[in-house]
N, C-alpha and C. Protein backbone atom coordinates (compact mmCIF):
# COMPACT_ATOMS: atom_id res chain seq x y z
N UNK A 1 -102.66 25.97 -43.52
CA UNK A 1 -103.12 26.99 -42.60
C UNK A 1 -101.90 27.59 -41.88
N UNK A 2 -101.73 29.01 -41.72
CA UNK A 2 -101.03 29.48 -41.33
C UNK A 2 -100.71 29.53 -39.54
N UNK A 3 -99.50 29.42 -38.72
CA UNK A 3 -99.21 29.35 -37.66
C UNK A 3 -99.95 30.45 -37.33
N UNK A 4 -100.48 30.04 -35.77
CA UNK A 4 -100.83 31.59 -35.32
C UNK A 4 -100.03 32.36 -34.91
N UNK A 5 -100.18 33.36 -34.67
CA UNK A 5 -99.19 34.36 -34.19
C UNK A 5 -98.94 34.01 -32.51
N UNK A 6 -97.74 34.66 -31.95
CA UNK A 6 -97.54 34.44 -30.65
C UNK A 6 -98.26 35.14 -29.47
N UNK A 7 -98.58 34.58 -28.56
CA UNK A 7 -99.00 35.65 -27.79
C UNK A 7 -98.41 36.49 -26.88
N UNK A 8 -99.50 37.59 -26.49
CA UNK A 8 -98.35 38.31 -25.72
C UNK A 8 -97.43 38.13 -24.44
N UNK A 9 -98.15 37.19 -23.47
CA UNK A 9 -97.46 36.80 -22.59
C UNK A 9 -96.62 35.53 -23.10
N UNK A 10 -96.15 35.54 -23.79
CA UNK A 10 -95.09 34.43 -24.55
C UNK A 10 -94.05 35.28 -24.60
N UNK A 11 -93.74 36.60 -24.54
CA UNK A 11 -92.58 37.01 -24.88
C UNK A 11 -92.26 37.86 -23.63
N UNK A 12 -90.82 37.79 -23.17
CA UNK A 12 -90.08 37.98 -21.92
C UNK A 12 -90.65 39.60 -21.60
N UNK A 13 -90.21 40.59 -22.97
CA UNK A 13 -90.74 42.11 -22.74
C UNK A 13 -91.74 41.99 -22.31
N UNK A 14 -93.11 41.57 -22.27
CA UNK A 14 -93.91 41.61 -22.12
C UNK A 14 -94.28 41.54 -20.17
N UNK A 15 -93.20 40.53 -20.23
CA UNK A 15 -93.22 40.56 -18.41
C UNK A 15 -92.13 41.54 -17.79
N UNK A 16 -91.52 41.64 -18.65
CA UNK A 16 -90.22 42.86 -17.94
C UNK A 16 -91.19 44.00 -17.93
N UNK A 17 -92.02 44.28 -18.93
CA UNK A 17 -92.79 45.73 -19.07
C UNK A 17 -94.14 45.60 -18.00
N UNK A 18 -94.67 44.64 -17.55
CA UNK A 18 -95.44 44.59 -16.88
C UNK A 18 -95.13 44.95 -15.71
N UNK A 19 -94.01 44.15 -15.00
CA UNK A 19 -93.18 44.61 -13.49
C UNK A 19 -92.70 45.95 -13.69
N UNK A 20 -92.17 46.17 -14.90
CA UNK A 20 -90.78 47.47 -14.80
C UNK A 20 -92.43 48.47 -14.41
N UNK A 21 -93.15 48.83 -15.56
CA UNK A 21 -94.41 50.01 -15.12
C UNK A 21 -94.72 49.87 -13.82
N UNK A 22 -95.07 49.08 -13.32
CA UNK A 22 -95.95 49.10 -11.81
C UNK A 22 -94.09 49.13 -10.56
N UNK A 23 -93.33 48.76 -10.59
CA UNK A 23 -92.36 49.13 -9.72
C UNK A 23 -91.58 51.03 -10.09
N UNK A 24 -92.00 50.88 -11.43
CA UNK A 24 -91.54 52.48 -11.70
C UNK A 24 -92.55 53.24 -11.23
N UNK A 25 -94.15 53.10 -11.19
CA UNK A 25 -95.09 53.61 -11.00
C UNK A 25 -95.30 53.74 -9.67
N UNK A 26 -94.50 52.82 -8.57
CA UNK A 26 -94.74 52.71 -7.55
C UNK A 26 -93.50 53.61 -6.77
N UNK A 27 -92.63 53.68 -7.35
CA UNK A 27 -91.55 54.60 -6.88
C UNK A 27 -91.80 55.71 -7.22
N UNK A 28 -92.58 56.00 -8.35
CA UNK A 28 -92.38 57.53 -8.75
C UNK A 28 -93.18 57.82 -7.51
N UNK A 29 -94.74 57.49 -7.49
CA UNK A 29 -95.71 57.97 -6.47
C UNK A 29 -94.71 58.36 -4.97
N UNK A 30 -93.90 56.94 -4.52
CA UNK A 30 -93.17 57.31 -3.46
C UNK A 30 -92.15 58.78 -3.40
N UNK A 31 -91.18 59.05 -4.28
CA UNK A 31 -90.77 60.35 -4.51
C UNK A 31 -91.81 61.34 -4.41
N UNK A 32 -92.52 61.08 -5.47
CA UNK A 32 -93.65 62.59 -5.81
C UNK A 32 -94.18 63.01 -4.22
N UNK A 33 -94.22 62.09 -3.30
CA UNK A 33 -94.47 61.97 -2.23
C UNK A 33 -93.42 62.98 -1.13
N UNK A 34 -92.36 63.01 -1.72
CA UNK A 34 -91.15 63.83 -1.15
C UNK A 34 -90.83 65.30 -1.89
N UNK A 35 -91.93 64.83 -2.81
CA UNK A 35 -91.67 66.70 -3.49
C UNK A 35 -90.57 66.62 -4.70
N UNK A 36 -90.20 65.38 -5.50
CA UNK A 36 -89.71 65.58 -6.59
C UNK A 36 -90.12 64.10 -7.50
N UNK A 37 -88.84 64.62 -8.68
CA UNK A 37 -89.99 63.17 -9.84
C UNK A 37 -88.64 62.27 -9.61
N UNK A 38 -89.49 61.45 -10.66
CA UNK A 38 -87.91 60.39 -11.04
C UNK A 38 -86.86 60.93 -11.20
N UNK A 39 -87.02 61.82 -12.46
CA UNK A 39 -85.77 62.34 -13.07
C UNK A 39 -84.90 62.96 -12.18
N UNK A 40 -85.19 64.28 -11.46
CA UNK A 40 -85.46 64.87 -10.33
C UNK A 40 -84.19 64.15 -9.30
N UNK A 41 -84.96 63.05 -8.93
CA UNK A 41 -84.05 61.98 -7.98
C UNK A 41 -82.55 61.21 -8.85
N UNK A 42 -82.76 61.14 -9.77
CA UNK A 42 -81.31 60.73 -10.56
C UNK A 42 -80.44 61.59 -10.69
N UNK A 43 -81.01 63.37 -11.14
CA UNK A 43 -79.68 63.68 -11.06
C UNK A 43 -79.36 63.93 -9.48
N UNK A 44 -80.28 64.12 -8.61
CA UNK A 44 -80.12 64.50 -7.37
C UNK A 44 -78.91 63.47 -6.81
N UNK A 45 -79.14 62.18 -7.17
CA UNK A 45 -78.58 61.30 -7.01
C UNK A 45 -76.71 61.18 -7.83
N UNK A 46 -76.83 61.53 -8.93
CA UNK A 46 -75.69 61.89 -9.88
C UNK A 46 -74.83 62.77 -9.14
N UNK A 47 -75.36 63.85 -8.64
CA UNK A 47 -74.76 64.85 -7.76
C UNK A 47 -73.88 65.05 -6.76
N UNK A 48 -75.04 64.16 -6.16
CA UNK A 48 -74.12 63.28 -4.66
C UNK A 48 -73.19 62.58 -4.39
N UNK A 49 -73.43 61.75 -5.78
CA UNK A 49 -71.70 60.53 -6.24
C UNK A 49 -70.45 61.11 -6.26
N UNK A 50 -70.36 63.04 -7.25
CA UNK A 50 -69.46 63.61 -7.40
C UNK A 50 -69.16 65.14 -6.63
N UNK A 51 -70.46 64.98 -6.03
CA UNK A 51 -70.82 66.43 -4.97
C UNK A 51 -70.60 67.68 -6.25
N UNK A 52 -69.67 68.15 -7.11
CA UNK A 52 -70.21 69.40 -7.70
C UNK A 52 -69.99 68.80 -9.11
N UNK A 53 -70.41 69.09 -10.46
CA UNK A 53 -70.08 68.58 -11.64
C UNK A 53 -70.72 69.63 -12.51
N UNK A 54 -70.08 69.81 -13.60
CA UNK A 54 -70.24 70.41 -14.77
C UNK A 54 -71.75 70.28 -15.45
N UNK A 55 -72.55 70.70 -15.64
CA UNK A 55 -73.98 70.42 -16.30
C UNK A 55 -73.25 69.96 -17.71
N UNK A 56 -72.70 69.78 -18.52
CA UNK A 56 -72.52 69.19 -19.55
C UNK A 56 -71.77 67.96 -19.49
N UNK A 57 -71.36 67.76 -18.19
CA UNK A 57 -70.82 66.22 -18.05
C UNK A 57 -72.05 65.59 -17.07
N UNK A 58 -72.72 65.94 -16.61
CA UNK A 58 -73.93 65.51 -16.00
C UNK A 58 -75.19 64.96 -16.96
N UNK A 59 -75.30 65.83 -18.37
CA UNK A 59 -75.83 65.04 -19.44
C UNK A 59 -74.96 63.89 -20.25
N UNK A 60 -73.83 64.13 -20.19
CA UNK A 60 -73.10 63.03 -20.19
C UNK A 60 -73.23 61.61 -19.38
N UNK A 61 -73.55 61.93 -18.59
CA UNK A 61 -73.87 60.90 -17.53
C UNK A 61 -74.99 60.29 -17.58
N UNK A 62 -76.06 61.10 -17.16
CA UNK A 62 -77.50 60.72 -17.19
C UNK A 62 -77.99 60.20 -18.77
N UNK A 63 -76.97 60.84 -19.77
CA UNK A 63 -77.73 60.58 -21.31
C UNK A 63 -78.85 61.41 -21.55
N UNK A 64 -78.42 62.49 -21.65
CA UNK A 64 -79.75 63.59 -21.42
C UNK A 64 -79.22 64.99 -21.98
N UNK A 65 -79.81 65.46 -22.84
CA UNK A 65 -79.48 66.45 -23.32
C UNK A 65 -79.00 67.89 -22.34
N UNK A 66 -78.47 68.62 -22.90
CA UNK A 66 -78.07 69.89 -21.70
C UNK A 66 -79.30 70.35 -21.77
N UNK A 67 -79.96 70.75 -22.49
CA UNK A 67 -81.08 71.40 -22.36
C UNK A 67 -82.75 70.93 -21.32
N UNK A 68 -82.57 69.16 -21.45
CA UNK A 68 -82.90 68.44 -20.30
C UNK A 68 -82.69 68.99 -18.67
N UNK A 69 -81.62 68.49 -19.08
CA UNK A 69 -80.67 68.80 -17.85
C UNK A 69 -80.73 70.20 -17.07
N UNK A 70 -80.94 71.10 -17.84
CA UNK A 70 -80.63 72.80 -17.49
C UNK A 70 -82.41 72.65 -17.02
N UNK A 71 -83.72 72.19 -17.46
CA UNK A 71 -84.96 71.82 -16.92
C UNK A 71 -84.86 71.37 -15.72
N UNK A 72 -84.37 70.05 -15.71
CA UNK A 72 -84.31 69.63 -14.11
C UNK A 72 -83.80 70.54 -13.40
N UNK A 73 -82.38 70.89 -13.25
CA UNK A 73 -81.69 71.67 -12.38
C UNK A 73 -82.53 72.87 -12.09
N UNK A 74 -83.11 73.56 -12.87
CA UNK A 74 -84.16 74.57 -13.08
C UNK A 74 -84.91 74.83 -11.68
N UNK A 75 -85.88 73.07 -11.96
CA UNK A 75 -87.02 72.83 -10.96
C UNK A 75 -86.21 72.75 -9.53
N UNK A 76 -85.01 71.84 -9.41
CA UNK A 76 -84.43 71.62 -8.16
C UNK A 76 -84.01 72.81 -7.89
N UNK A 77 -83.12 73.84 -8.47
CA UNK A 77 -82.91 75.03 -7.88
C UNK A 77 -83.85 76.07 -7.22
N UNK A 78 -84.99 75.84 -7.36
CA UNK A 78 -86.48 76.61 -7.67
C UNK A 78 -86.82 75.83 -6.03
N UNK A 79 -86.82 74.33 -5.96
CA UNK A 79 -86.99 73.70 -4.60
C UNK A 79 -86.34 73.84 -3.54
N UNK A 80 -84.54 74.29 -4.16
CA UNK A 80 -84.01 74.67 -3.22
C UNK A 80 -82.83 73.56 -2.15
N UNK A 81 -82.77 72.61 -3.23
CA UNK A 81 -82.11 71.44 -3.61
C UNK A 81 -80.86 71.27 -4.60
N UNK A 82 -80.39 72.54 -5.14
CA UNK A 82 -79.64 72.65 -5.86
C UNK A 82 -79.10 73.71 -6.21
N UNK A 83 -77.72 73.79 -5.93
CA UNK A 83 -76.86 75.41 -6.61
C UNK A 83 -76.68 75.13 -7.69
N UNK A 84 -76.30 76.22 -8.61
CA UNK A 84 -75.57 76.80 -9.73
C UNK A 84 -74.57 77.61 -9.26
N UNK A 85 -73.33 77.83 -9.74
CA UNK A 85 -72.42 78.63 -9.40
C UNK A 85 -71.71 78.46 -11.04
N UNK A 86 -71.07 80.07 -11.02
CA UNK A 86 -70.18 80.28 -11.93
C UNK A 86 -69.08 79.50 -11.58
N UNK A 87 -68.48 79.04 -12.85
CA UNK A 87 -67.26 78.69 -12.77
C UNK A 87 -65.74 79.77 -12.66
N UNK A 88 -65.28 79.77 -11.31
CA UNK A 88 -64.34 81.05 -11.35
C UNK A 88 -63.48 80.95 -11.99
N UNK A 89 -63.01 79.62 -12.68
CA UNK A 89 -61.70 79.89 -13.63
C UNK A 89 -62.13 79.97 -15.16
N UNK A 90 -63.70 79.69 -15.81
CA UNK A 90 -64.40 79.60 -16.69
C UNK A 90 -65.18 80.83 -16.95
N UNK A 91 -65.63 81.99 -17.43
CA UNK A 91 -66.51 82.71 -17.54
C UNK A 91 -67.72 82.08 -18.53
N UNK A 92 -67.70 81.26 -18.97
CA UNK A 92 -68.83 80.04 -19.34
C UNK A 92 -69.07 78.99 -18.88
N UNK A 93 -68.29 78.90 -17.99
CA UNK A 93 -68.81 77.10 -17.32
C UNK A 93 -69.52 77.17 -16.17
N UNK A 94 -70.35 76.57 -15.58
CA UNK A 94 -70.61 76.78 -14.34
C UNK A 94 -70.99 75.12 -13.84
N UNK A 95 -71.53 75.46 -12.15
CA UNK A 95 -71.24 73.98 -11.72
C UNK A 95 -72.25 73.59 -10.79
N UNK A 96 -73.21 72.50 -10.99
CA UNK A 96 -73.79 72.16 -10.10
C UNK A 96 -73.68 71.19 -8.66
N UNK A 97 -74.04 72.40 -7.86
CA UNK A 97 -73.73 71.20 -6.35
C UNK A 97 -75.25 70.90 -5.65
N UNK A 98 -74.96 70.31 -4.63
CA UNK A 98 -77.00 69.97 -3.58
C UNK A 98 -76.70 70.75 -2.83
N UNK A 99 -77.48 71.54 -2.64
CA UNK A 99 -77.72 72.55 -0.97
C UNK A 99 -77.58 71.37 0.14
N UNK A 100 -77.85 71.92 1.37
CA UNK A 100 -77.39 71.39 2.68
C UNK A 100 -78.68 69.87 2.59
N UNK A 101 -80.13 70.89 2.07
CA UNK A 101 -81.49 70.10 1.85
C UNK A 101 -81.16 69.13 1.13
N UNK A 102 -81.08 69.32 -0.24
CA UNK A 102 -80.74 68.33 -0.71
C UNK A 102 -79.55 66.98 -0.90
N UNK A 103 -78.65 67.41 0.09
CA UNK A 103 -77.60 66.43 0.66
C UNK A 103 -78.22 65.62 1.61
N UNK A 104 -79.26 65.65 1.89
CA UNK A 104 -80.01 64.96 3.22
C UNK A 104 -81.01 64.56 2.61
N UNK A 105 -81.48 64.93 1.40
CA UNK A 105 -82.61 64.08 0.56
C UNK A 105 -82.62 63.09 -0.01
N UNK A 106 -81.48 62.99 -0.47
CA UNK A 106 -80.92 61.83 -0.95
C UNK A 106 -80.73 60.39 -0.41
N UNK A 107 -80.62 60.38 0.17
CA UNK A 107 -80.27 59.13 1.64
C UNK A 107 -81.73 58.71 1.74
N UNK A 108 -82.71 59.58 2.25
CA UNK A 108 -84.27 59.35 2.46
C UNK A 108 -84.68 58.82 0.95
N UNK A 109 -84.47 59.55 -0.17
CA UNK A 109 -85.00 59.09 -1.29
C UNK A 109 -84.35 57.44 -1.87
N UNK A 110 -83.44 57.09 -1.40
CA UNK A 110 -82.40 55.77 -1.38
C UNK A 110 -83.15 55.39 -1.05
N UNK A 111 -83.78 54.98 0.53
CA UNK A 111 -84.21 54.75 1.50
C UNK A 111 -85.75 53.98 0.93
N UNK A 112 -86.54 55.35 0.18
CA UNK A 112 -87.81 54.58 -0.75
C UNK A 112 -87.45 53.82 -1.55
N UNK A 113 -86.35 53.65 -2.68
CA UNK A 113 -85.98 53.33 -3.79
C UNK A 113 -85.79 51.76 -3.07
N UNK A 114 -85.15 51.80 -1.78
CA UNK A 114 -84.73 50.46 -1.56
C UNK A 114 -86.28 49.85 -0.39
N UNK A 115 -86.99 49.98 -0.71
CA UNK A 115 -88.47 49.89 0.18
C UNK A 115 -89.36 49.63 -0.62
N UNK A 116 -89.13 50.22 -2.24
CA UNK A 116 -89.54 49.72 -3.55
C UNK A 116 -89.22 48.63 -3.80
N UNK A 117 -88.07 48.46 -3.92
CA UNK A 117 -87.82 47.01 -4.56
C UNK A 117 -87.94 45.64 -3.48
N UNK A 118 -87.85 46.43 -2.06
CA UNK A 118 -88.30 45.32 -1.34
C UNK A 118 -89.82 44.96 -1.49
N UNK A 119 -90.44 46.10 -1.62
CA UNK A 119 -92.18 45.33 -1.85
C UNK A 119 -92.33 44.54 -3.32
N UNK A 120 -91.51 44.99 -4.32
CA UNK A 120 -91.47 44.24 -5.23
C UNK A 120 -90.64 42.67 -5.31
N UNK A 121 -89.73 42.69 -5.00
CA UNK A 121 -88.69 41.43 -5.11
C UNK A 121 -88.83 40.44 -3.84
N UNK A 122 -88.92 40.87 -2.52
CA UNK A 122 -88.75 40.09 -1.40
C UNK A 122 -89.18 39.09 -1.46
N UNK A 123 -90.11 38.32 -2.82
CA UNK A 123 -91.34 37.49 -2.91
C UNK A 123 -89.91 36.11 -3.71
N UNK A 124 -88.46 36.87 -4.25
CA UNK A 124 -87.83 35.99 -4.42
C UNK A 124 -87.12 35.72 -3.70
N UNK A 125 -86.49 34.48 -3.57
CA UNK A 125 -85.37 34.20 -2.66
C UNK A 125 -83.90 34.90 -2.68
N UNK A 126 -83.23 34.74 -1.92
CA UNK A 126 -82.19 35.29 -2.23
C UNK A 126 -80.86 35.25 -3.63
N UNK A 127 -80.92 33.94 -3.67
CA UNK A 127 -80.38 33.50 -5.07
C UNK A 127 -81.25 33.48 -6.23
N UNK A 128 -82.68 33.40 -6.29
CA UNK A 128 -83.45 33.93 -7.88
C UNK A 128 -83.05 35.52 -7.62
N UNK A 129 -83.15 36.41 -6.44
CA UNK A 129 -83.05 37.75 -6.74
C UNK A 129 -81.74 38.35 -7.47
N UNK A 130 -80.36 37.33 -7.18
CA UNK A 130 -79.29 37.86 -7.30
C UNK A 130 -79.21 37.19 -8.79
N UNK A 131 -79.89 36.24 -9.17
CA UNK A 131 -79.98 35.57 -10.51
C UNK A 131 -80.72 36.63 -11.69
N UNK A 132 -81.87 36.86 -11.58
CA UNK A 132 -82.50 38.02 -11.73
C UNK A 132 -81.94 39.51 -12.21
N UNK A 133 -80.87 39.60 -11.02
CA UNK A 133 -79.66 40.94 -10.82
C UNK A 133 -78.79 40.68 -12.60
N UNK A 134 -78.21 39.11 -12.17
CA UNK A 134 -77.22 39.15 -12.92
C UNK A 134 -77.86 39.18 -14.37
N UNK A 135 -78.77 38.46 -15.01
CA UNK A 135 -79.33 38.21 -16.11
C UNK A 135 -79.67 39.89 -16.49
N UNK A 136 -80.39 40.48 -16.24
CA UNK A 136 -80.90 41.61 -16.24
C UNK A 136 -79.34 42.76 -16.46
N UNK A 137 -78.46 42.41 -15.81
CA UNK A 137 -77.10 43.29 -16.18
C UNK A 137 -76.66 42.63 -17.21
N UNK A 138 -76.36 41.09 -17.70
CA UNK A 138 -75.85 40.80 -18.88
C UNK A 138 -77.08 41.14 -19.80
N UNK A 139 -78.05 41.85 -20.37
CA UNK A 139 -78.78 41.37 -21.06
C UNK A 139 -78.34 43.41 -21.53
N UNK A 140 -78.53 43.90 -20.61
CA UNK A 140 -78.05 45.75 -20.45
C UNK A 140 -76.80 45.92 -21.37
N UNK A 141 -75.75 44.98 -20.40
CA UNK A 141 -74.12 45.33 -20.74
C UNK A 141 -74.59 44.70 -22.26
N UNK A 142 -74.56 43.94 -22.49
CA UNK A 142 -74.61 43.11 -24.03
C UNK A 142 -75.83 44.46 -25.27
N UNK A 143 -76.23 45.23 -24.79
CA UNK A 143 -77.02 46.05 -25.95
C UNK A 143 -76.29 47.42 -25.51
N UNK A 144 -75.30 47.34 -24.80
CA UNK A 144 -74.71 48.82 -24.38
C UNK A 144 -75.79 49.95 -24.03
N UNK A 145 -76.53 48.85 -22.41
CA UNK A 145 -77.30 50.18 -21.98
C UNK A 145 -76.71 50.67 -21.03
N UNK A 146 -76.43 51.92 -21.20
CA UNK A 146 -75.37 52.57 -20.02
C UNK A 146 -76.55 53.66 -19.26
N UNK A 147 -77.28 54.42 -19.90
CA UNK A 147 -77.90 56.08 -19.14
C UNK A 147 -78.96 54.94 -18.57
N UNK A 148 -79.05 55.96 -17.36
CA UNK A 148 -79.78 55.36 -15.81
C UNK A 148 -81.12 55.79 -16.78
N UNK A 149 -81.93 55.58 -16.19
CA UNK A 149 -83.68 55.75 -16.62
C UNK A 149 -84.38 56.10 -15.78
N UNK A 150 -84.71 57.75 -16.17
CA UNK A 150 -85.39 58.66 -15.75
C UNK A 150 -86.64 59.12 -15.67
N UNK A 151 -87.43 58.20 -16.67
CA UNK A 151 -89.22 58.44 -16.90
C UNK A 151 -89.46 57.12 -16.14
């Protein structure tokens, strides 16, 4: 007679995908709450690290096509959260920076992100959380996951 098959809560994805949906699900709601999405908040966030950057090194970054990328910026420019400017030494390049708004959104949107993971994690101690941290980065670095995650 043949072994049975495994079940599903036998395998680790299975609990990473269970937490990761409901803490992603729970942050997005919190943003959507502020008037933008996930994605939205990463590059908003990308932005802020380097204050103005090239849209083709920004899909570089995020791992996201320009054409992605030129969508988001789209919606944020449209919110009013984001310039475009020509590049004056480029007559093809141009460069995205955050308006005054969106330099001040950012911090608040941190602010949920880190209010998220406290309703999620606080339930570990301080050393399973930082255990947790580390396993979860060697397991990333070791499959070469580098682009942040945007859905």
């Amino acid at each position: 007679m043949a072994a049975l098959p495994s079940q599903l809560t036998d395998h680790l994805g299975y609990w990473l995908r269970l937490v990761s949906n409901q803490v992603s699900l729970s942050f997005a709601r919190r943003v959507e709450d502020r008037g933008v999405t996930v994605g939205e908040w990463v590059l908003l966030r990308e932005v802020y690290e380097v204050d103005r950057i090239a849209p083709i090194r920004l899909s570089e970054r995020m791992g996201m096509t320009r054409g992605a990328i030129s969508k988001l910026a789209e919606r944020l420019i449209a919110k009013g959260l984001l310039l475009r400017r020509d590049d004056e030494r480029d007559a093809r390049g141009q460069w995205l920076s955050l308006t005054a708004a969106g330099r001040d959104l950012v911090p608040a949107l941190a602010a949920l992100a880190d209010e998220n993971d406290a309703a999620f994690f606080d339930t570990l101690s301080v050393s399973d959380r930082a255990e947790l941290d580390r396993l979860l980065k060697l397991v990333a670095q070791r499959h070469g996951l580098k682009d942040p995650p945007v859905s």
